[in-house]
Protein backbone atom coordinates (compact mmCIF):
# COMPACT_ATOMS: atom_id res chain seq x y z
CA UNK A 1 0.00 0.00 0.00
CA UNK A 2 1.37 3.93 -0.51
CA UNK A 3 1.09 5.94 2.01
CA UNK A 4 2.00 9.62 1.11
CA UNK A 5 3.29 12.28 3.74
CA UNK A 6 0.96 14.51 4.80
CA UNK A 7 2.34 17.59 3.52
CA UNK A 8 2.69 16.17 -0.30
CA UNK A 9 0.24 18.13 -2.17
CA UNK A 10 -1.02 16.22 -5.13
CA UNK A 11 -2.95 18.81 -6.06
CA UNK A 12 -0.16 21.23 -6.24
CA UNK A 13 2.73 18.54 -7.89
CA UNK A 14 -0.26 17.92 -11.12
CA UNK A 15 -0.42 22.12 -11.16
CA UNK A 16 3.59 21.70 -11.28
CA UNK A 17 3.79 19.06 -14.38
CA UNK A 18 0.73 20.61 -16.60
CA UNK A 19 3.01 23.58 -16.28
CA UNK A 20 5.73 21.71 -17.76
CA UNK A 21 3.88 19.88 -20.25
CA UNK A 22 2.11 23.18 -21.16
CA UNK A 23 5.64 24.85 -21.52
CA UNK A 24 6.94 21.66 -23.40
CA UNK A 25 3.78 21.64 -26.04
CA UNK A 26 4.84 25.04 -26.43
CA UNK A 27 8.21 24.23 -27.10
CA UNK A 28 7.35 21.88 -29.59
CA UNK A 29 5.33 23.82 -31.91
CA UNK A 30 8.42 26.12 -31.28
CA UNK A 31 10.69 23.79 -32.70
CA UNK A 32 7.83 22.73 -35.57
CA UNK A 33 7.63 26.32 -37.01
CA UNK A 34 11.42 26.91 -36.70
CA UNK A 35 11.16 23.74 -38.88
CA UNK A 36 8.74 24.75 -41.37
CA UNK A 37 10.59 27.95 -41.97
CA UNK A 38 14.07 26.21 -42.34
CA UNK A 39 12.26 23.76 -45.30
CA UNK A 40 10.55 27.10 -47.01
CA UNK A 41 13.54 28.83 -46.68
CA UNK A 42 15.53 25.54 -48.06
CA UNK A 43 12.90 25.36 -50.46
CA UNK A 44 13.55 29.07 -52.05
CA UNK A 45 17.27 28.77 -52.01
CA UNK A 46 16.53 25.44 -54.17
CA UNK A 47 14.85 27.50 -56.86
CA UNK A 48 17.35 30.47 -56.65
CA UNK A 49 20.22 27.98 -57.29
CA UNK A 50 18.23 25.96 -60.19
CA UNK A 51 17.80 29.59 -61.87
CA UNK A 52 21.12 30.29 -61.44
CA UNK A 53 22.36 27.21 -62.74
CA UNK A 54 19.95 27.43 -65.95
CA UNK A 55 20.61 31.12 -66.85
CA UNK A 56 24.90 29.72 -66.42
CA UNK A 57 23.70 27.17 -68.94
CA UNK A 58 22.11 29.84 -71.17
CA UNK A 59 25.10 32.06 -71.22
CA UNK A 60 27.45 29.34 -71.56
CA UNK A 61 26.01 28.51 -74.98
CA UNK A 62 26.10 31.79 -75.99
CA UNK A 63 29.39 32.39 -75.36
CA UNK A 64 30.28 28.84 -76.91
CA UNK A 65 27.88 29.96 -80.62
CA UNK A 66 29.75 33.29 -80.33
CA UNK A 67 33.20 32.12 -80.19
CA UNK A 68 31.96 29.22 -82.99
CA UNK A 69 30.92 32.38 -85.11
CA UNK A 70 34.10 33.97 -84.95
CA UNK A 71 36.35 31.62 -85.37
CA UNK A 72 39.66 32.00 -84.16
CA UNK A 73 41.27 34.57 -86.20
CA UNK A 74 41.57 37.06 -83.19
CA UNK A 75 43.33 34.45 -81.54
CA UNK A 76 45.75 34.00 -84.47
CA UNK A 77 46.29 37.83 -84.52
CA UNK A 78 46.98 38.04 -81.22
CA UNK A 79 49.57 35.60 -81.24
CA UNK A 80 50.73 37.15 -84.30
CA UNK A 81 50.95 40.43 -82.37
CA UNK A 82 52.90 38.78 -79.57
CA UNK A 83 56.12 37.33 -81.71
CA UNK A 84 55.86 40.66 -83.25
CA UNK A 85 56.70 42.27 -80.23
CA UNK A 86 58.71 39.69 -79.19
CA UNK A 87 60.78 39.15 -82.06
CA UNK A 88 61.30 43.27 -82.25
CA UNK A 89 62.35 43.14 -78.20
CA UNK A 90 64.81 40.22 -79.04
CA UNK A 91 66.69 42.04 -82.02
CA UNK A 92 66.82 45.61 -79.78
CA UNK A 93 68.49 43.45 -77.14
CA UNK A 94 71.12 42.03 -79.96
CA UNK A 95 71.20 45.40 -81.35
CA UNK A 96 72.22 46.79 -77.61
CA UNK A 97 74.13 44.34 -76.72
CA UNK A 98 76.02 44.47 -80.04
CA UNK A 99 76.52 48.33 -79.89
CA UNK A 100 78.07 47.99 -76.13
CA UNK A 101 80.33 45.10 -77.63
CA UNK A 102 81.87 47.71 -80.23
CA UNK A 103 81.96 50.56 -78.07
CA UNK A 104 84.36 48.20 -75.69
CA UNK A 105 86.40 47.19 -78.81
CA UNK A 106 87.09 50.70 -79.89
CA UNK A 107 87.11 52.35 -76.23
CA UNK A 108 84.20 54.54 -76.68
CA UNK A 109 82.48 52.53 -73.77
CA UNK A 110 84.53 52.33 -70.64
């Protein structure tokens, strides 16, 4: 058999949990619409990244029939260009370095 002490209040200890339950339900729901708003929010970065990754896809191909329109012969130019400017550089160093040879030869250049 229980026996219970005579100043144990039943009454007040089932006051005591409702509370807690009451505060835990609340809790809960809490934690539900934190939830919810997590999946919506989820949700919309989703979509923002599947529109991001189609309009990439768009401009990729338009970049790839632009450069097929082309063609290449701005590429060629450019490289073109560059042993221009190269090849110049390289005879101005010869040039230099020929000229500073001669002046040592003939004592113009100490």
């Amino acid at each position: 058999q229980l026996t219970v002490a005579p100043s144990f209040d039943l009454d007040t200890e089932v006051d005591g949990l409702r509370g807690k339950i009451g505060r835990m339900k609340g809790l809960a729901l809490d934690i539900q619409h934190e939830s919810r708003l997590n999946s919506e929010i989820l949700n919309s970065l989703e979509d923002t990244v599947n529109k991001a990754r189609s309009n990439l896809k768009r401009t990729m191909k338009r970049i790839d029939r632009a450069f097929k329109f082309t063609g290449s012969g701005h590429i060629l130019m450019l490289l073109v260009f560059a042993m221009g400017v190269l090849t110049l550089f390289y005879i101005w160093t010869k040039v230099y370095a020929a000229g500073k040879f001669m002046g040592k030869l003939t004592g113009l250049v100490s």
